[in-house]
Protein backbone atom coordinates (compact mmCIF):
# COMPACT_ATOMS: atom_id res chain seq x y z
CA UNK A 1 72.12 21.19 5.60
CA UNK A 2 70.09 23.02 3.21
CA UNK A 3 66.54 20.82 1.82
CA UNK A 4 67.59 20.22 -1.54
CA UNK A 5 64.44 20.73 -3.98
CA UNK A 6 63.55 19.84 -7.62
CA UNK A 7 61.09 22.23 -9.78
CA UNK A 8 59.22 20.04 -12.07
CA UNK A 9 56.84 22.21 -14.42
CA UNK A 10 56.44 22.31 -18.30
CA UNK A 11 56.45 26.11 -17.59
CA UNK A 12 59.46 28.04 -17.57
CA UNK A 13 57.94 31.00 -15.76
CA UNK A 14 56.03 29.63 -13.01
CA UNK A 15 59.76 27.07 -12.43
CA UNK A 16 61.19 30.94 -12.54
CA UNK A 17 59.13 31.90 -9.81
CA UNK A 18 59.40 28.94 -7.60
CA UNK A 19 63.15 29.23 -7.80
CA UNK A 20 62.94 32.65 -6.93
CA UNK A 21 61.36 31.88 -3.81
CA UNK A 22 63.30 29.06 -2.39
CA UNK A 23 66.19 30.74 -3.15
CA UNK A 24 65.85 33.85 -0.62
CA UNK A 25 65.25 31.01 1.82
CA UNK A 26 68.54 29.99 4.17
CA UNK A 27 67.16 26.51 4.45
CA UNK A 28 66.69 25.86 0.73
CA UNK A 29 68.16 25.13 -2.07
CA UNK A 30 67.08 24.40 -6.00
CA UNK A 31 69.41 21.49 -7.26
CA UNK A 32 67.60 20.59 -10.49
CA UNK A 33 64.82 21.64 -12.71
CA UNK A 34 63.03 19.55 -14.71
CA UNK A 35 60.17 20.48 -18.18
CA UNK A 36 58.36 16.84 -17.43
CA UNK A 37 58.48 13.81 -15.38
CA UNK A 38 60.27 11.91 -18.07
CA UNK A 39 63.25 14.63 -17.50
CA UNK A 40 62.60 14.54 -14.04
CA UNK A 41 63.17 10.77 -13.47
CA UNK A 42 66.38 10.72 -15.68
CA UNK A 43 67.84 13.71 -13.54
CA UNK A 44 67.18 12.19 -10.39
CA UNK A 45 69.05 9.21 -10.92
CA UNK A 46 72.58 11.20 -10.42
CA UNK A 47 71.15 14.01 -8.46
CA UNK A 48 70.45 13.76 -4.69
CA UNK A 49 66.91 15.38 -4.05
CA UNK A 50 65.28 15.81 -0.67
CA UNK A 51 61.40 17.11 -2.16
CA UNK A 52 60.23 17.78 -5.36
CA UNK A 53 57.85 19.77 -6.40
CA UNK A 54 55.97 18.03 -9.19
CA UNK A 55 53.26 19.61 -11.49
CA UNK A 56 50.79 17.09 -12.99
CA UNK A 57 49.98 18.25 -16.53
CA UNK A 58 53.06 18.03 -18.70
CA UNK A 59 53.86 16.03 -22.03
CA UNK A 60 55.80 13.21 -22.61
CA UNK A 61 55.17 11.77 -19.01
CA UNK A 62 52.66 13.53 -16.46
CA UNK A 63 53.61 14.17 -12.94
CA UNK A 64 51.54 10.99 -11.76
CA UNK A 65 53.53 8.61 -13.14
CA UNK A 66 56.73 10.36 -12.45
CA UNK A 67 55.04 10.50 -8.83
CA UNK A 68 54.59 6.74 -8.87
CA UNK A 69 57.88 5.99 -10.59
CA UNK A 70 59.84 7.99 -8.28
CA UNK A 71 58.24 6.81 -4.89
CA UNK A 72 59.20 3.33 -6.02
CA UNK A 73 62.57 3.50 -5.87
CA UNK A 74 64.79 2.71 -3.05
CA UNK A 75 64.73 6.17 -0.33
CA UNK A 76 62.86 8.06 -3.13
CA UNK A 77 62.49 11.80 -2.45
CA UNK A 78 59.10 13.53 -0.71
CA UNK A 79 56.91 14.34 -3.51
CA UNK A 80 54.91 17.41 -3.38
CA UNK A 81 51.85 17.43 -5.92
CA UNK A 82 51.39 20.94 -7.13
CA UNK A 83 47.90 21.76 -8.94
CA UNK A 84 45.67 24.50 -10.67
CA UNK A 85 42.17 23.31 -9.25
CA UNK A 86 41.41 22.71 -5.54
CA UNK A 87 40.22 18.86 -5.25
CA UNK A 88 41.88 17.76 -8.98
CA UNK A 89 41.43 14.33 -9.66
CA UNK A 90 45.12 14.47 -10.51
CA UNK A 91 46.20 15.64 -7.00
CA UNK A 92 44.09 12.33 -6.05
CA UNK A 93 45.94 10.40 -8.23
CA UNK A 94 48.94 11.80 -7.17
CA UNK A 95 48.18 11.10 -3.64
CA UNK A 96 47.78 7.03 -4.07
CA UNK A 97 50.97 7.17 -6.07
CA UNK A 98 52.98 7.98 -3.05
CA UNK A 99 52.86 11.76 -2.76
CA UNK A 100 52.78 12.93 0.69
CA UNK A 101 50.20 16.21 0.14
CA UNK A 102 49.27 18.66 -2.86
CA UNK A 103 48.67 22.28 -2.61
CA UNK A 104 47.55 24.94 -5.21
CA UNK A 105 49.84 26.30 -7.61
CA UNK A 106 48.77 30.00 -6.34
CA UNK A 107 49.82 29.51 -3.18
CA UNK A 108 50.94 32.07 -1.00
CA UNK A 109 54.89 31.99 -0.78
CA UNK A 110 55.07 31.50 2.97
CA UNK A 111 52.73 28.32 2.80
CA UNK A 112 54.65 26.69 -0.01
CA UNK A 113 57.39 27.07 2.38
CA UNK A 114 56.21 25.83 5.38
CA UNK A 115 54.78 22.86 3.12
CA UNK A 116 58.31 22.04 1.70
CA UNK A 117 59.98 21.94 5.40
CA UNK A 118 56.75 19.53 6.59
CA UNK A 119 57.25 17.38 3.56
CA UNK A 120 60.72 17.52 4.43
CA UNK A 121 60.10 16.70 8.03
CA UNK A 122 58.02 13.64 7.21
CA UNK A 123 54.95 15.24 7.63
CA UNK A 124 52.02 15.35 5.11
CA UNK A 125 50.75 18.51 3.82
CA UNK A 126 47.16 17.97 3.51
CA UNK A 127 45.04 19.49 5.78
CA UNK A 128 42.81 16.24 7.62
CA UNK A 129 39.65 18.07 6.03
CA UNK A 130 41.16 18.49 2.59
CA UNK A 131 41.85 14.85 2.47
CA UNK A 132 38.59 13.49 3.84
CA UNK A 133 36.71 16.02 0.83
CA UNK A 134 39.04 14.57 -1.99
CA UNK A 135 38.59 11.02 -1.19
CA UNK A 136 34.56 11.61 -0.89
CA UNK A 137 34.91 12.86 -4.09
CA UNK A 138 36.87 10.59 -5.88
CA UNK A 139 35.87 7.23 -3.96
CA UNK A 140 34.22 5.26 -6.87
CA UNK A 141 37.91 6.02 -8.67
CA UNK A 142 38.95 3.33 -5.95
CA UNK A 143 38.87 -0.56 -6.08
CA UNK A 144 35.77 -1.89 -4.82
CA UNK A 145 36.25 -2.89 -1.16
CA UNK A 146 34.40 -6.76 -2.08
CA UNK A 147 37.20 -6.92 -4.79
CA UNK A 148 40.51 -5.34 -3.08
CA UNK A 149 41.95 -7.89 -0.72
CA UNK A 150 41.87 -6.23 3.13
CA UNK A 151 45.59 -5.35 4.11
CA UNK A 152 46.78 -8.24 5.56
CA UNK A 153 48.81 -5.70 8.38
CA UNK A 154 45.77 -4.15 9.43
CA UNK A 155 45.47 -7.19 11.96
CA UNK A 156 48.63 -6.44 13.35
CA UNK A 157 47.34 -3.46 14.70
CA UNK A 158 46.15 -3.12 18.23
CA UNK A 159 42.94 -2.45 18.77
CA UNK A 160 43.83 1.58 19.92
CA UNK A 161 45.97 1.27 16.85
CA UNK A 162 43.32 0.68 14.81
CA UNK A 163 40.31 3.51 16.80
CA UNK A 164 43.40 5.85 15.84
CA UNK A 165 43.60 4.56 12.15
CA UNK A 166 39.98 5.08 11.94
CA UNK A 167 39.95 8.65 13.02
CA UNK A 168 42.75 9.69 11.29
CA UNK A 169 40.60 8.05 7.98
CA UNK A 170 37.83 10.02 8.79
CA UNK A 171 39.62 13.59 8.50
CA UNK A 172 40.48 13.76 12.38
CA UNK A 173 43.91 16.39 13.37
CA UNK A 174 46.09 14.51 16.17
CA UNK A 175 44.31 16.99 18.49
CA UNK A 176 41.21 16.02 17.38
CA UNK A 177 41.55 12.05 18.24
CA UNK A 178 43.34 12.88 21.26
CA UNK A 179 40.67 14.85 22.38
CA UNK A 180 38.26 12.10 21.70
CA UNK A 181 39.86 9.16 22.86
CA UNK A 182 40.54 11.38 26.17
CA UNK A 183 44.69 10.60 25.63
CA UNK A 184 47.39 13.16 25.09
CA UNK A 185 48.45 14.54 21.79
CA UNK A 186 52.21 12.95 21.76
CA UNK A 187 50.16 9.66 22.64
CA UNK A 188 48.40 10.08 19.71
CA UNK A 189 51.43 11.04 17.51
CA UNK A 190 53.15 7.77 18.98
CA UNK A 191 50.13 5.59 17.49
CA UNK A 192 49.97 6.80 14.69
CA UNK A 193 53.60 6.57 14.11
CA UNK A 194 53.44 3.15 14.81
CA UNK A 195 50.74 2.73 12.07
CA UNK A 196 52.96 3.88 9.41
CA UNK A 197 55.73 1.32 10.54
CA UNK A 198 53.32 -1.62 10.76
CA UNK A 199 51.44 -1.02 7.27
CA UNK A 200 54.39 0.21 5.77
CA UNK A 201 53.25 3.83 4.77
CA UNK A 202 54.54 7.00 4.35
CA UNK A 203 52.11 9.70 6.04
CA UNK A 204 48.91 9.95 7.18
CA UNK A 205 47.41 10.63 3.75
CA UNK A 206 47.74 7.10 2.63
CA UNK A 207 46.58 5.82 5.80
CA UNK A 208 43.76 7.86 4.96
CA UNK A 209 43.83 5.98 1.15
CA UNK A 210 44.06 2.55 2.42
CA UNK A 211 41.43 2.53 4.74
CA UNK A 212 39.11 3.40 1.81
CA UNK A 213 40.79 0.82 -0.68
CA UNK A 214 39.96 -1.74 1.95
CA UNK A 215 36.78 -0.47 3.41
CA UNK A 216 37.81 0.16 6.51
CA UNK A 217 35.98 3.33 6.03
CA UNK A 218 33.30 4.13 3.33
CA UNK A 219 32.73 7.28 1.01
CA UNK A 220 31.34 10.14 3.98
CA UNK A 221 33.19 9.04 6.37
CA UNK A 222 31.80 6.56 7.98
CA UNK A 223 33.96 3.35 9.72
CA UNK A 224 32.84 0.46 7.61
């Protein structure tokens, strides 16, 4: 079955383009367009969607609230940020709303495709690296780790569970950790599977998110 997509953009042109693309693709198909998350939100409701591609400037409603409004529903679609400026606050934003990556809007065709399937897929779309810069940027945006309450599912968490959570905070790949806690890469995958199930996540990027909201790990990197 065909990945079922939603253009969300105030701008005709660039939802033009985007269509044109996914549509030479066997795998893909455009089900719904929307000018603006308000649209968006009101579409979805009788429209089955598999991954939307959501812009973040637009009137009426911007695409981090539609973000947040969407992944709070019941089986909500992936959500795929799309931005003009490498490292936007917005693409943040977007990220602790539920969206599982961001990418530029000038992004070569082939990567926007690849990033649709991996969204699709369950996978997030933000490079380890990328995420790690964006949250050392934007940490003081976050709740103050004396104020926030720690995640009361962290301590559910084995203790490999949580040298795996930590890595993956600190802008480790799956190769990466496995490499440095001398285990296998589908070990690795397995843990950090298991983390999403226990503290109820969706990817790796708000794994990433929650460990700095609870100061698990502090702004740089370091475990906390």
């Amino acid at each position: 079955m065909a990945i079922r997509v939603m253009l969300v953009d105030d701008q005709v042109l660039l939802r033009t383009g985007f269509r044109m693309v996914l549509a030479a693709q066997p795998d893909m198909e455009v089900v719904a367009e929307a000018g603006d998350g308000a649209e968006a939100i009101e579409i979805l409701r009788a429209t089955a969607v598999d991954v939307v591609l959501m812009d973040v400037r637009m009137p009426r409603l911007d695409g981090v609230e539609a973000t947040r409004r969407i992944c709070a529903q019941p089986e909500p679609p992936k959500v795929l940020i799309l931005t003009t400026f490498d490292l936007d606050e917005y693409a943040f934003s977007g990220l602790k709303a539920g969206a599982s990556g961001f990418m530029l809007k000038d992004v070569p065709p082939a990567e926007l495709l690849s990033a649709i399937r991996s969204v699709h897929s369950g996978d997030a779309v933000v490079a380890p690296s990328t995420t790690r810069r964006l949250l050392d940027r934007f940490s003081p945006m976050l709740p103050s780790s004396e104020k926030e309450p720690r995640n009361k599912h962290i301590e559910k968490l084995t203790e490999r569970e949580r040298e795996v959570m930590l890595l993956v905070a600190q802008g480790l790949s799956n190769g990466e950790i496995a490499a440095h806690l001398v285990l296998s890469e589908a070990t690795v995958k397995t843990h950090v599977g298991r983390i999403l199930t226990k503290l109820n996540l969706r990817d790796r990027v708000q794994v990433v998110v929650l460990a700095y909201e609870t100061g698990l790990v502090r702004a740089g990197g370091g475990a906390g």
